[in-house]
C-alpha atoms as a PDB file:
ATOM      1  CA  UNK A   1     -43.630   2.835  74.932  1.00  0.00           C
ATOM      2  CA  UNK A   2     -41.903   4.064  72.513  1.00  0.00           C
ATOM      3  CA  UNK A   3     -38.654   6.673  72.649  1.00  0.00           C
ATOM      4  CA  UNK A   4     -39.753  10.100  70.197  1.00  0.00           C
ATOM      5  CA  UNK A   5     -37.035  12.466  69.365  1.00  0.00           C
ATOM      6  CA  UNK A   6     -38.294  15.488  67.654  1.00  0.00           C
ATOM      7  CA  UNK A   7     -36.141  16.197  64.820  1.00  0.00           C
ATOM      8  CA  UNK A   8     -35.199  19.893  62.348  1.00  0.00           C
ATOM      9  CA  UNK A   9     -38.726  21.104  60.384  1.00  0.00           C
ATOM     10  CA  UNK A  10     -37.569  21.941  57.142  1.00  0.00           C
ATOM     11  CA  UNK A  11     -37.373  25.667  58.673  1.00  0.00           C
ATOM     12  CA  UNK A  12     -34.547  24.726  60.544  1.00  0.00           C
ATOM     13  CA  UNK A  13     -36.463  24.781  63.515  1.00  0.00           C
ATOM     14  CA  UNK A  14     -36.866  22.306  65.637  1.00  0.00           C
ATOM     15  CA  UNK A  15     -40.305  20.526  66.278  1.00  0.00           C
ATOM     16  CA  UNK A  16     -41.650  20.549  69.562  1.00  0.00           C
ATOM     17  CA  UNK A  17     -42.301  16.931  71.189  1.00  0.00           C
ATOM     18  CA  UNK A  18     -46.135  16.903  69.962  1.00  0.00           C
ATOM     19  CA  UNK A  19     -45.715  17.232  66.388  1.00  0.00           C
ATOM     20  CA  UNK A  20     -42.699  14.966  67.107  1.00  0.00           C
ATOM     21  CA  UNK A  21     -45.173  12.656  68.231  1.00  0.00           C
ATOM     22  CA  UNK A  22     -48.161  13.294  66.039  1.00  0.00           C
ATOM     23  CA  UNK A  23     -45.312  11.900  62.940  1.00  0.00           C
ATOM     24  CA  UNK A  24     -44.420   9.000  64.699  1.00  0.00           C
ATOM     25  CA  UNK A  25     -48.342   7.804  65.394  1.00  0.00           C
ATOM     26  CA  UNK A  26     -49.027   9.009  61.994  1.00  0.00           C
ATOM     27  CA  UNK A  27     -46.375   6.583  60.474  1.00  0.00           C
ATOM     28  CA  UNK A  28     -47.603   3.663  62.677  1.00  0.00           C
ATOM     29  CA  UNK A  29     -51.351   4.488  61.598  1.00  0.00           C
ATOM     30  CA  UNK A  30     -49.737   4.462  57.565  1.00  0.00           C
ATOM     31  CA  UNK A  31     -47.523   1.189  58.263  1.00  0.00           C
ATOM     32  CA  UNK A  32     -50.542  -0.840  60.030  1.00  0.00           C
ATOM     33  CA  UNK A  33     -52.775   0.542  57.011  1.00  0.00           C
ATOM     34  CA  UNK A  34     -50.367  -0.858  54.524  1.00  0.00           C
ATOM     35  CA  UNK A  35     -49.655  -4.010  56.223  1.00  0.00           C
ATOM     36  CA  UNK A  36     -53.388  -4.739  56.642  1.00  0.00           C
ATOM     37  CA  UNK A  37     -54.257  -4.026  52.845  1.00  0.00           C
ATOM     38  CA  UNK A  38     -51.306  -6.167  51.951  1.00  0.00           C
ATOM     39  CA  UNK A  39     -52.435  -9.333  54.146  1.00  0.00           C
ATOM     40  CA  UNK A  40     -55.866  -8.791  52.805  1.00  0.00           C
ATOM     41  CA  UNK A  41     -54.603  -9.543  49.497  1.00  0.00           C
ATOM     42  CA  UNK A  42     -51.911 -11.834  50.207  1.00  0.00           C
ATOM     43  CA  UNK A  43     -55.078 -13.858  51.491  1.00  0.00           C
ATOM     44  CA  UNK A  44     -57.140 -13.545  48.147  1.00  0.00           C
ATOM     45  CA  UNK A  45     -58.915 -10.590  48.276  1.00  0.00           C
ATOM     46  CA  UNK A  46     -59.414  -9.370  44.933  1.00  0.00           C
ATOM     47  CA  UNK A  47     -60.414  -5.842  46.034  1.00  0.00           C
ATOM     48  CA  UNK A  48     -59.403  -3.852  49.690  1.00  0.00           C
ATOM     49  CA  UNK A  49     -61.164  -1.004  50.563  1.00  0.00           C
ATOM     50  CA  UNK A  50     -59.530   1.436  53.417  1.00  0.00           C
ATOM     51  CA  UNK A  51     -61.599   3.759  55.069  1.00  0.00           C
ATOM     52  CA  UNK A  52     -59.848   7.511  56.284  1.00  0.00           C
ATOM     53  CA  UNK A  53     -60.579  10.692  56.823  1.00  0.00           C
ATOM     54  CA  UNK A  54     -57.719  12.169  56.231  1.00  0.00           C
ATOM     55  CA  UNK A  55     -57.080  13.288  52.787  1.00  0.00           C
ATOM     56  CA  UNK A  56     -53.774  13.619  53.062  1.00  0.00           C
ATOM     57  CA  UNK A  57     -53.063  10.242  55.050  1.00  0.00           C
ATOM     58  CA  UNK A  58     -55.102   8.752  52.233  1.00  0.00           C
ATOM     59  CA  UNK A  59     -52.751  10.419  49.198  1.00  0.00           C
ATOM     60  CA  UNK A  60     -49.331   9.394  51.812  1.00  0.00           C
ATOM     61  CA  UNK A  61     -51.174   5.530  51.530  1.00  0.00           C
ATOM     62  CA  UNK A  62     -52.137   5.673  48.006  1.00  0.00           C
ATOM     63  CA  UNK A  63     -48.298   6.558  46.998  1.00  0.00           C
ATOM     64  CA  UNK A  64     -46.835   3.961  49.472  1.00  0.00           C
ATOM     65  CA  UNK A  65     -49.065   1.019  48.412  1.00  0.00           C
ATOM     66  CA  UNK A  66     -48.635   2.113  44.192  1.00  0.00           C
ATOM     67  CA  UNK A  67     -45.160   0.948  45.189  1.00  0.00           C
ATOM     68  CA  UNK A  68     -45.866  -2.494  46.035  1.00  0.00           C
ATOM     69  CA  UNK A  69     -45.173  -4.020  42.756  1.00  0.00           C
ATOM     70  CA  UNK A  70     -44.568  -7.537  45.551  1.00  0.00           C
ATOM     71  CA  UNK A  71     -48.396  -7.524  45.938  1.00  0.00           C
ATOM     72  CA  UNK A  72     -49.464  -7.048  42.708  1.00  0.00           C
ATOM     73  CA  UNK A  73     -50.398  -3.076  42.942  1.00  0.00           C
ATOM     74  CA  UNK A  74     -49.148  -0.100  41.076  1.00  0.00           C
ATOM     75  CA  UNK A  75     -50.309   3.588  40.356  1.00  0.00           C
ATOM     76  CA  UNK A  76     -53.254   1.740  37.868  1.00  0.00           C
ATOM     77  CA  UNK A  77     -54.942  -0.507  40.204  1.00  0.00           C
ATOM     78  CA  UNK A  78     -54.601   1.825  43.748  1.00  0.00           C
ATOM     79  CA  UNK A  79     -57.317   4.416  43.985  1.00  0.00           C
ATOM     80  CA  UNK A  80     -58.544   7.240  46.229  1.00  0.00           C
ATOM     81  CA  UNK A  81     -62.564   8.306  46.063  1.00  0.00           C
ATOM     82  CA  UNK A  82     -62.642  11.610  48.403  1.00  0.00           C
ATOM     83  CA  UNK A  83     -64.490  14.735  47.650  1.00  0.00           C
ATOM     84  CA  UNK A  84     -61.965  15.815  45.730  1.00  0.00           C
ATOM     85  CA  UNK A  85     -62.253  14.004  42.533  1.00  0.00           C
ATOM     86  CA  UNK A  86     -63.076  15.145  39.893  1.00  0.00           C
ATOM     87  CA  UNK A  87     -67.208  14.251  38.482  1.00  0.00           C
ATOM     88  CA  UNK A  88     -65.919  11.982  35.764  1.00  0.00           C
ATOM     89  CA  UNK A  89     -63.442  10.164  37.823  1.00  0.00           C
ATOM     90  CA  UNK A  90     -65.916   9.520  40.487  1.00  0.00           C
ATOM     91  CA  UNK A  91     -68.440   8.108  37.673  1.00  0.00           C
ATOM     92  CA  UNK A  92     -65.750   5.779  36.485  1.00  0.00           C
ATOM     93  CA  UNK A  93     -64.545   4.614  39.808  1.00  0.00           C
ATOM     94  CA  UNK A  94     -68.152   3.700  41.242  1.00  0.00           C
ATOM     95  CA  UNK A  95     -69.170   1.687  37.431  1.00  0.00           C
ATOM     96  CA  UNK A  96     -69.675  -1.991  38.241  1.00  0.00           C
ATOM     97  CA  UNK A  97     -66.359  -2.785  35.795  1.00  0.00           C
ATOM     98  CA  UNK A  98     -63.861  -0.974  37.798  1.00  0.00           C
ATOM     99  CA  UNK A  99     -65.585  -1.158  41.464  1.00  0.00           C
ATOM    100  CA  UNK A 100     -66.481  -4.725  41.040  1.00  0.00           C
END
């Protein structure tokens, strides 16, 4: 159990206790993410990939683990492959260089 107190939307409204809750989980989901990429490479892996559906959970990870300079990563070496990129990028992120 954990205590939720909804807190002011940028509106100045305040958010009702399910999107109160819905931003707690969703930080949980982001720190367990981020903790289990982390331990993966603190153990040796040379490449973690993290499965989502969530675009936007994936961009929220992406920025969050580009900070990790402690295990190695930065905005170079952390990518996202959605729908969204781009033809070129996709080509270059699937080569056997960069995904192996």
């Amino acid at each position: 159990m954990t205590r939720v107190r909804p807190e002011e939307n940028p509106d100045g409204t305040m958010q009702s206790a399910r999107q109160a809750v819905r931003k707690l989980a969703g930080e949980a989901l982001q720190a367990s993410a981020l903790a289990e990429i982390v331990r993966a490479l603190e153990h040796g892996s040379k490449q973690v990939i993290y499965f989502a559906q969530d675009k936007l959970f994936l961009s929220d990870l992406q920025k969050a683990l580009a900070k990790r300079e402690d295990a190695g990563l930065d905005s170079t070496n952390v990518e996202v492959l959605d729908s969204s990129v781009p033809g070129s990028k996709r080509k270059r992120l699937i080569s056997p260089e960069v995904r192996d």
